[in-house]
PDB file of N, CA and C in Angstrom:
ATOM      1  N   UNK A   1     -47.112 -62.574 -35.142  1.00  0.00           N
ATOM      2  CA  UNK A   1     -46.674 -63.877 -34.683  1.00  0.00           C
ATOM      3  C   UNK A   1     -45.824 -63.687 -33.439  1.00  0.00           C
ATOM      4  N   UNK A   2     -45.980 -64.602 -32.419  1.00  0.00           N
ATOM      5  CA  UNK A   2     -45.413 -64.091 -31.166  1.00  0.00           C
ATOM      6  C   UNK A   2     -44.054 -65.322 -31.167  1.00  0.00           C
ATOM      7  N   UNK A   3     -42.949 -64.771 -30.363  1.00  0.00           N
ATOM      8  CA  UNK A   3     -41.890 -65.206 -30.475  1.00  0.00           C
ATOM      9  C   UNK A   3     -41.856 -67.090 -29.580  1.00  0.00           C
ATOM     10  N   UNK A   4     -41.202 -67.774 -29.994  1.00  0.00           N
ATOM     11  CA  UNK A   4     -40.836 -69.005 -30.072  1.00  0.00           C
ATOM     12  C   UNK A   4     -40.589 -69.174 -27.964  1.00  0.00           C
ATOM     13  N   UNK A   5     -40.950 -69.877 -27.521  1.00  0.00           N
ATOM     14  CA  UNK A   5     -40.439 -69.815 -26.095  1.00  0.00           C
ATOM     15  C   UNK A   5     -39.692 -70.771 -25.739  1.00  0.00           C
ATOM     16  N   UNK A   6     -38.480 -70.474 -24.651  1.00  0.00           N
ATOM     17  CA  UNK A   6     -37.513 -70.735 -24.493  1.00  0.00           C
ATOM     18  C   UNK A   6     -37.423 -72.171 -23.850  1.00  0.00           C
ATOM     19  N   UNK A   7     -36.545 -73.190 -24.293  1.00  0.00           N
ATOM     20  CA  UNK A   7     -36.914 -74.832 -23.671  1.00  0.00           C
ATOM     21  C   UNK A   7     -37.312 -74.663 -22.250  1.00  0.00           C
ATOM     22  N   UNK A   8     -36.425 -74.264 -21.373  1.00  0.00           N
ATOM     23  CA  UNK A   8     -36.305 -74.327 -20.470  1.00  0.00           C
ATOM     24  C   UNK A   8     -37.867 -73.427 -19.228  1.00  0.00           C
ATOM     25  N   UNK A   9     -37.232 -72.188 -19.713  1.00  0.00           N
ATOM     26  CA  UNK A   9     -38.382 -71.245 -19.180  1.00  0.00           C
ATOM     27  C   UNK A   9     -39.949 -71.232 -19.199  1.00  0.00           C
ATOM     28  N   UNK A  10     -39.714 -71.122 -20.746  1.00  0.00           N
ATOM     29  CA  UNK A  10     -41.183 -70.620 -21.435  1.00  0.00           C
ATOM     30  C   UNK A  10     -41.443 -69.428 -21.602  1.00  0.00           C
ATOM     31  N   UNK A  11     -40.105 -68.934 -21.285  1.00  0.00           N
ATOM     32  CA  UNK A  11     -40.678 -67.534 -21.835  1.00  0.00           C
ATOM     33  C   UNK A  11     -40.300 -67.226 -23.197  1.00  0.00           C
ATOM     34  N   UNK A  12     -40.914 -66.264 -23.760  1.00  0.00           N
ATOM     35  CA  UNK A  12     -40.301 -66.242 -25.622  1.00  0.00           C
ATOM     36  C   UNK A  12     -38.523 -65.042 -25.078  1.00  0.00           C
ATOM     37  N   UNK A  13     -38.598 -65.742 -26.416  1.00  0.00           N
ATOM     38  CA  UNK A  13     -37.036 -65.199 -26.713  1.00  0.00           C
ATOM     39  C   UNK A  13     -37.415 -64.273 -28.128  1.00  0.00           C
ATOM     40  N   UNK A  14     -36.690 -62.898 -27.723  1.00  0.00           N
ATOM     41  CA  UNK A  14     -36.783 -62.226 -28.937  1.00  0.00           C
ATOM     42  C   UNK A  14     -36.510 -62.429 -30.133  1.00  0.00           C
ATOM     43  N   UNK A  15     -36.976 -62.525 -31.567  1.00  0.00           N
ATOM     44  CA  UNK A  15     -36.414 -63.026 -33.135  1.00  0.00           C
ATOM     45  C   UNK A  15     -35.282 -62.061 -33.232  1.00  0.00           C
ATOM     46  N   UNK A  16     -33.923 -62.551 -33.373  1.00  0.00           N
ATOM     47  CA  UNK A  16     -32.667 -62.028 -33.580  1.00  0.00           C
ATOM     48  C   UNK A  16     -32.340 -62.457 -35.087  1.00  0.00           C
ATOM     49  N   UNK A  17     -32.145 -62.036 -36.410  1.00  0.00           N
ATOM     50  CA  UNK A  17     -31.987 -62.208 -37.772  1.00  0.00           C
ATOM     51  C   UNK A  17     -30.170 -62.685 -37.378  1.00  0.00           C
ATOM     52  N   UNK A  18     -30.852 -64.184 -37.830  1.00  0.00           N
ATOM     53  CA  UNK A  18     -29.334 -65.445 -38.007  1.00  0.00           C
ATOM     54  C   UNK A  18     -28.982 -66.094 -37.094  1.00  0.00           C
ATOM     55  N   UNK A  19     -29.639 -65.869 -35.914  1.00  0.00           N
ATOM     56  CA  UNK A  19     -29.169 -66.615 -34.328  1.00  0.00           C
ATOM     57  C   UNK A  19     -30.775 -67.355 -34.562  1.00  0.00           C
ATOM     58  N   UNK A  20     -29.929 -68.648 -34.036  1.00  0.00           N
ATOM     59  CA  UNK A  20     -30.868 -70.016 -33.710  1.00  0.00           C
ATOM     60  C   UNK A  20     -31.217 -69.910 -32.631  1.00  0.00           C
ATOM     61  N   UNK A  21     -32.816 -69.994 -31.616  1.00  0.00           N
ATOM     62  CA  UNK A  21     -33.348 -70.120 -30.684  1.00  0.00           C
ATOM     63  C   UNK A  21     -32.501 -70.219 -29.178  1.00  0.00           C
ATOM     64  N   UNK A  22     -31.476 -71.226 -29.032  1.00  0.00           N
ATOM     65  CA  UNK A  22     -30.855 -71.382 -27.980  1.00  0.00           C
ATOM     66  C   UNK A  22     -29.468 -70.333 -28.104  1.00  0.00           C
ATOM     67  N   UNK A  23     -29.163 -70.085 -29.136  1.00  0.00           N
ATOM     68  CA  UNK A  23     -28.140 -68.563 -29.434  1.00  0.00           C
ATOM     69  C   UNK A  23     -28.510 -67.566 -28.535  1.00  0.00           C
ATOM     70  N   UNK A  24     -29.790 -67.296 -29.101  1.00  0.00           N
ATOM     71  CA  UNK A  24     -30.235 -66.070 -28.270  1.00  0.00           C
ATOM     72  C   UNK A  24     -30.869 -66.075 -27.008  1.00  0.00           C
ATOM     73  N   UNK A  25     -31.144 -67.376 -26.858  1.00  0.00           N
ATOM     74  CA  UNK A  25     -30.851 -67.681 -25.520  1.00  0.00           C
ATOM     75  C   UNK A  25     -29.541 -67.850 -24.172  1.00  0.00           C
ATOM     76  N   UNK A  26     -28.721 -68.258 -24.950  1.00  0.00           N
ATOM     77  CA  UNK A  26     -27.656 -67.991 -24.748  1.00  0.00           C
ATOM     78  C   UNK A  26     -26.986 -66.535 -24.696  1.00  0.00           C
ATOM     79  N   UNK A  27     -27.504 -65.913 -25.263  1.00  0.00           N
ATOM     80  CA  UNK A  27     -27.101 -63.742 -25.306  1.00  0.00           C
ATOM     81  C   UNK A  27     -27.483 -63.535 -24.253  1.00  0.00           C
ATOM     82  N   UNK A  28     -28.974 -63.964 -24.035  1.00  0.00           N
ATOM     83  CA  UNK A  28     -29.487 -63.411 -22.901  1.00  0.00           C
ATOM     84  C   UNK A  28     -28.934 -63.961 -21.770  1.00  0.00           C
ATOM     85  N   UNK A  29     -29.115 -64.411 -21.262  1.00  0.00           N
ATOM     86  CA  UNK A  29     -28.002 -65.223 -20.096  1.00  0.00           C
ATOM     87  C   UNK A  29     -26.647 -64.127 -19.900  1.00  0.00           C
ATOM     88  N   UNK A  30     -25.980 -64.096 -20.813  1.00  0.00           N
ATOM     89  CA  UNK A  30     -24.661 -63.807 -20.693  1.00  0.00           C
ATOM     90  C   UNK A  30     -24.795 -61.820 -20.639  1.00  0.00           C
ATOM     91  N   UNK A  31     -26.090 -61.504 -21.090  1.00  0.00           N
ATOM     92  CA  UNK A  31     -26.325 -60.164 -21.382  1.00  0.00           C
ATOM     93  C   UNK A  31     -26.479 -59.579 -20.016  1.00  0.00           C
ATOM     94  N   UNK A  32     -27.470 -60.505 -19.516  1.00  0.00           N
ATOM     95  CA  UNK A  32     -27.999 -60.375 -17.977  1.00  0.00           C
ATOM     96  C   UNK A  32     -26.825 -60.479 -16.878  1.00  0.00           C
ATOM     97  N   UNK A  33     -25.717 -60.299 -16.840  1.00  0.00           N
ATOM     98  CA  UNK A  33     -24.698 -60.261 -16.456  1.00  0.00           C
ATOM     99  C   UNK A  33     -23.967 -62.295 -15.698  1.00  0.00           C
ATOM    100  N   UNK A  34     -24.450 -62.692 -16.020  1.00  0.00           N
ATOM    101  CA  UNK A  34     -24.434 -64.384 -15.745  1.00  0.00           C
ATOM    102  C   UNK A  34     -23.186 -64.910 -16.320  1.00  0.00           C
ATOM    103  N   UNK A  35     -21.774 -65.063 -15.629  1.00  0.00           N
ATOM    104  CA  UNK A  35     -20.547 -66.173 -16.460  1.00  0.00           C
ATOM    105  C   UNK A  35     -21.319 -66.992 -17.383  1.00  0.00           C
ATOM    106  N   UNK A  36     -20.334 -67.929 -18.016  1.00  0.00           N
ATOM    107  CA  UNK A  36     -20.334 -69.160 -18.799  1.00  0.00           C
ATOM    108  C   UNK A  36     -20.999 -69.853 -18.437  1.00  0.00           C
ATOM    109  N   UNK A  37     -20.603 -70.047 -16.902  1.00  0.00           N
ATOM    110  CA  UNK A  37     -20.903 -71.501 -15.898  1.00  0.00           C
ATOM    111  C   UNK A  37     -22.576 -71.190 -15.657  1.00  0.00           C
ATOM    112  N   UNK A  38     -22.305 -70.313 -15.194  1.00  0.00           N
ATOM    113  CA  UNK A  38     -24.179 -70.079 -14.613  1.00  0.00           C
ATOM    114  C   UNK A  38     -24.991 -69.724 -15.786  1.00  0.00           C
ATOM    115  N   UNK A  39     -24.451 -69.442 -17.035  1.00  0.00           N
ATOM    116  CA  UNK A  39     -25.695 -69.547 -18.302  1.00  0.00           C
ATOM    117  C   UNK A  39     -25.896 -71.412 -18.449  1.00  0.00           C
ATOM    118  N   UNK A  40     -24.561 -71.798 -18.495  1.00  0.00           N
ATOM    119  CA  UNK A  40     -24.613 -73.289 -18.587  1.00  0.00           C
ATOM    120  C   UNK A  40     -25.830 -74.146 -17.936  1.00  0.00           C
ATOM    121  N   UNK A  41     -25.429 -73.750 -16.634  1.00  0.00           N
ATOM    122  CA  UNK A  41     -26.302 -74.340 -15.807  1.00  0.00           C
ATOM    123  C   UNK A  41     -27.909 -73.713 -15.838  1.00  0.00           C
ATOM    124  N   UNK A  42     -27.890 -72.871 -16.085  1.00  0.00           N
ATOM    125  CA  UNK A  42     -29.745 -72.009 -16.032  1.00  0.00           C
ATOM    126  C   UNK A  42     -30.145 -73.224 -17.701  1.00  0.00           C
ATOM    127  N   UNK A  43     -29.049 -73.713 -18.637  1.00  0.00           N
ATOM    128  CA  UNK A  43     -29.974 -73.771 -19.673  1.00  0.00           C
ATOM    129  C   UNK A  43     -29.194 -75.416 -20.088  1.00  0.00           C
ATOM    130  N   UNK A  44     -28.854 -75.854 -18.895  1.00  0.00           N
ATOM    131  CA  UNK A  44     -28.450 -77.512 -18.623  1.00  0.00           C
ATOM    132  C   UNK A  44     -27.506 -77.843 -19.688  1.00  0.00           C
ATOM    133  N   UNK A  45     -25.953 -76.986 -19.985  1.00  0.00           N
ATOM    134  CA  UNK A  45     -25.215 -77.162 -20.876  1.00  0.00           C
ATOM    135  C   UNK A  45     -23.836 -76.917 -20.368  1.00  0.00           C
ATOM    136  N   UNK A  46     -23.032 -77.632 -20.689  1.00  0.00           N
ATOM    137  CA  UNK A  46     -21.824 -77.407 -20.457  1.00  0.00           C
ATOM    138  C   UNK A  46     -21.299 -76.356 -20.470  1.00  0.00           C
ATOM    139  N   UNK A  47     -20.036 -75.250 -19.884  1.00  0.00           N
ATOM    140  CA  UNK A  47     -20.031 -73.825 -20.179  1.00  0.00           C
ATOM    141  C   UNK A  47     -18.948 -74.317 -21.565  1.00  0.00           C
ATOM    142  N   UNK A  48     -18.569 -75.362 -21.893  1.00  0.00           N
ATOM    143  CA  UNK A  48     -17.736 -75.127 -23.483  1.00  0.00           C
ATOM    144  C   UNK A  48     -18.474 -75.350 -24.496  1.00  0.00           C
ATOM    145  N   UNK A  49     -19.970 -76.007 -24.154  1.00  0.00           N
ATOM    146  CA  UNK A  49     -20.420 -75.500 -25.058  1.00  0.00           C
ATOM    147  C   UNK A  49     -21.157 -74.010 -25.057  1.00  0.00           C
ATOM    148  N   UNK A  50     -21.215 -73.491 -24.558  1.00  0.00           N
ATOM    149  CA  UNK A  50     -21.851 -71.964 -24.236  1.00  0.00           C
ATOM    150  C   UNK A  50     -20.775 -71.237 -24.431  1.00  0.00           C
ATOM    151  N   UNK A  51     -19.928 -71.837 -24.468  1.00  0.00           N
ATOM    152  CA  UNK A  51     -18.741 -70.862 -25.205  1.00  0.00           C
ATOM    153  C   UNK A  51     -18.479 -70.893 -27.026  1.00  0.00           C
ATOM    154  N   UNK A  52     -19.264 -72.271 -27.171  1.00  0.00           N
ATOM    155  CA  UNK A  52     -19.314 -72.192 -28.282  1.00  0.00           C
ATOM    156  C   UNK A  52     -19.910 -71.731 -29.030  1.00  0.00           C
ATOM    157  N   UNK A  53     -21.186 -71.472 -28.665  1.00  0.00           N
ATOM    158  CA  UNK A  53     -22.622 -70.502 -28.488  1.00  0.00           C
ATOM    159  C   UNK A  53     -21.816 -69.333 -28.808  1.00  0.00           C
ATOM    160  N   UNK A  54     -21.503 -68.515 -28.390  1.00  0.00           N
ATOM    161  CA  UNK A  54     -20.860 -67.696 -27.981  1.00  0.00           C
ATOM    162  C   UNK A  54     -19.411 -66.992 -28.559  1.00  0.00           C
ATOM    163  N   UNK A  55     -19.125 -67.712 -29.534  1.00  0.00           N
ATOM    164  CA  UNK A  55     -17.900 -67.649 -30.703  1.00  0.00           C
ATOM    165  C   UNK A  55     -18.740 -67.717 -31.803  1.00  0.00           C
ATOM    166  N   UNK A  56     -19.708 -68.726 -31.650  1.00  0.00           N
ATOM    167  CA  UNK A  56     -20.740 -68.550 -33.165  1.00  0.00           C
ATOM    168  C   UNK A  56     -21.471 -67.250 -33.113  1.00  0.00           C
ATOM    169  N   UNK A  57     -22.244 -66.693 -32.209  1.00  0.00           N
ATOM    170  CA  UNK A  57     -22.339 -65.309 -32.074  1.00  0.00           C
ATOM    171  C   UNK A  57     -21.975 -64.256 -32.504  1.00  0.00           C
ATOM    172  N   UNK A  58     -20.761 -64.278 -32.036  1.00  0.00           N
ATOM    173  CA  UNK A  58     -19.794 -63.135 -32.098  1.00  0.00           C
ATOM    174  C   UNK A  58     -18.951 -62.968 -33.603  1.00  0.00           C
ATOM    175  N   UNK A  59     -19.276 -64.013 -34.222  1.00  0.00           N
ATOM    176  CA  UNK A  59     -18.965 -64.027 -35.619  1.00  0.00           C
ATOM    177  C   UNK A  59     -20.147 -63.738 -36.622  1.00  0.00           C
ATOM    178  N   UNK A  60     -21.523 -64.166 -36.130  1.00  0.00           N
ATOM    179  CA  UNK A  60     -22.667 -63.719 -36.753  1.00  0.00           C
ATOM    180  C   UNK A  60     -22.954 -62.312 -36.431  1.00  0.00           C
ATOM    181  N   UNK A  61     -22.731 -62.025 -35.384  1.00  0.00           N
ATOM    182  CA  UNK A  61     -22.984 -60.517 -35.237  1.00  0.00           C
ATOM    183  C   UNK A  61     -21.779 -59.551 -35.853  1.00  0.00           C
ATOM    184  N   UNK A  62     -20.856 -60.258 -35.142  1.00  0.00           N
ATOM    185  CA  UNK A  62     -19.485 -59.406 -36.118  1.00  0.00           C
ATOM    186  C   UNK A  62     -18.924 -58.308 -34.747  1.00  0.00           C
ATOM    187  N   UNK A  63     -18.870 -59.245 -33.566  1.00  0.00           N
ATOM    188  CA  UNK A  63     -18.891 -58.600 -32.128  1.00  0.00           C
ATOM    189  C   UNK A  63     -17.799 -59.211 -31.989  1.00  0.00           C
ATOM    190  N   UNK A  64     -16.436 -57.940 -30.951  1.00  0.00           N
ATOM    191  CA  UNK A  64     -15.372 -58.294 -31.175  1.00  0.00           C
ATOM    192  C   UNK A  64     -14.675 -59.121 -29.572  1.00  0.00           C
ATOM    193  N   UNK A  65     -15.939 -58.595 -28.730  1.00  0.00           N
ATOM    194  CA  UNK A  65     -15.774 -58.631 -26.955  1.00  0.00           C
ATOM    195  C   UNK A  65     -17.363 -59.137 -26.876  1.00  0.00           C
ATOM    196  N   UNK A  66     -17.234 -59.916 -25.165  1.00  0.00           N
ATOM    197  CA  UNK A  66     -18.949 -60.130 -24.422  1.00  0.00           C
ATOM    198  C   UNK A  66     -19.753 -58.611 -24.108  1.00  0.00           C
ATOM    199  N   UNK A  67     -18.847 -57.561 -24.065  1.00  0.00           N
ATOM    200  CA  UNK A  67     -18.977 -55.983 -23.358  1.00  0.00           C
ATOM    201  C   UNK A  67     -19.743 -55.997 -24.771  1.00  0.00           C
ATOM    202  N   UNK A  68     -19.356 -55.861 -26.462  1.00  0.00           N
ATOM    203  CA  UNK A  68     -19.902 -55.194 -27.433  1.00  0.00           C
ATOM    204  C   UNK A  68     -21.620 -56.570 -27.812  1.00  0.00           C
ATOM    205  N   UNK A  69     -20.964 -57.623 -27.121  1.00  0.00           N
ATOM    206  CA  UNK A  69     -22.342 -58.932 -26.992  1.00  0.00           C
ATOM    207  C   UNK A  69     -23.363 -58.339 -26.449  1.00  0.00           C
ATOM    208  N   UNK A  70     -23.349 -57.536 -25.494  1.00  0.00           N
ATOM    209  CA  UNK A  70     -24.015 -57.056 -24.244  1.00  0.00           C
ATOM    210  C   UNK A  70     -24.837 -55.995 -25.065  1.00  0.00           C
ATOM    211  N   UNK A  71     -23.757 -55.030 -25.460  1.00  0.00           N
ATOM    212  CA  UNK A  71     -25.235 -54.050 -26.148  1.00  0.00           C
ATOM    213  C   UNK A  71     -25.566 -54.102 -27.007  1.00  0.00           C
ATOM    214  N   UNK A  72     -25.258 -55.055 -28.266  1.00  0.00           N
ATOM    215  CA  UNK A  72     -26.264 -55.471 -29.151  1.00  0.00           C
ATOM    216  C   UNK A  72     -27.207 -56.071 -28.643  1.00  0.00           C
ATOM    217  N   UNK A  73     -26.864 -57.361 -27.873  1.00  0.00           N
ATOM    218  CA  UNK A  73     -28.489 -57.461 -27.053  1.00  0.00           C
ATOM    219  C   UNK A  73     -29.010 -56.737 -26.523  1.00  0.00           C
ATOM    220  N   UNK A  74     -28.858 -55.717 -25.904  1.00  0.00           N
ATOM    221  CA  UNK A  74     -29.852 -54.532 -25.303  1.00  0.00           C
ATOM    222  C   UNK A  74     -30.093 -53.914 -26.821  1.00  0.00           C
ATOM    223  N   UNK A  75     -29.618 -53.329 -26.993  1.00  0.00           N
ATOM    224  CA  UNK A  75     -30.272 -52.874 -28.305  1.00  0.00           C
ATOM    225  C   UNK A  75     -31.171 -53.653 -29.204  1.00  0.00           C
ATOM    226  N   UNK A  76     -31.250 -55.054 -29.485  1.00  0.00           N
ATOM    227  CA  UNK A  76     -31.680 -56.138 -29.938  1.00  0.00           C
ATOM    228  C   UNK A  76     -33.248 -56.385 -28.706  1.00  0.00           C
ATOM    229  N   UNK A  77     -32.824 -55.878 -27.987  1.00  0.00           N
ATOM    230  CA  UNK A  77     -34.579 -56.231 -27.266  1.00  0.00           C
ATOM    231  C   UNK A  77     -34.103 -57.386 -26.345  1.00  0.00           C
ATOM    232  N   UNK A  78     -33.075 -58.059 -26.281  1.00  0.00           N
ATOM    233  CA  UNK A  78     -33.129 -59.278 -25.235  1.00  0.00           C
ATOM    234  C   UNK A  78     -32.657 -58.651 -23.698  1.00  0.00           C
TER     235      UNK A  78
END
């Protein structure tokens, strides 16, 4: 089964176990070295909510910094 594609893009987003579609959309953005503001804007969202994105994350993953965000998504395939 091939992965779900992204609202915006169309491109698929990798299956991450417990992150909702725009989550890991949101990783990626921020993985790819992109602030708040410019994930916001690539995916037409406020950066507080992409920060909120982004606290829900970091509690599902159990990530303590964006630096330890970063290489679970590389490691994670995004």
């Amino acid at each position: 089964m091939s992965d779900p594609p992204t609202p915006r893009t169309g491109a698929p987003v990798p299956v991450c176990p417990g992150l909702t579609p725009r989550e890991r959309e949101t990783l990626r953005h921020i993985a790819a070295g992109r602030t708040y503001v410019q994930a916001a804007r690539a995916m037409g969202l406020s950066p507080h909510t992409v920060d909120a994105y982004l606290r829900r994350i970091r509690a599902k993953l159990d990530a303590a910094s964006t630096a330890e965000l970063t290489r679970l998504a590389i490691a994670l395939g995004l």
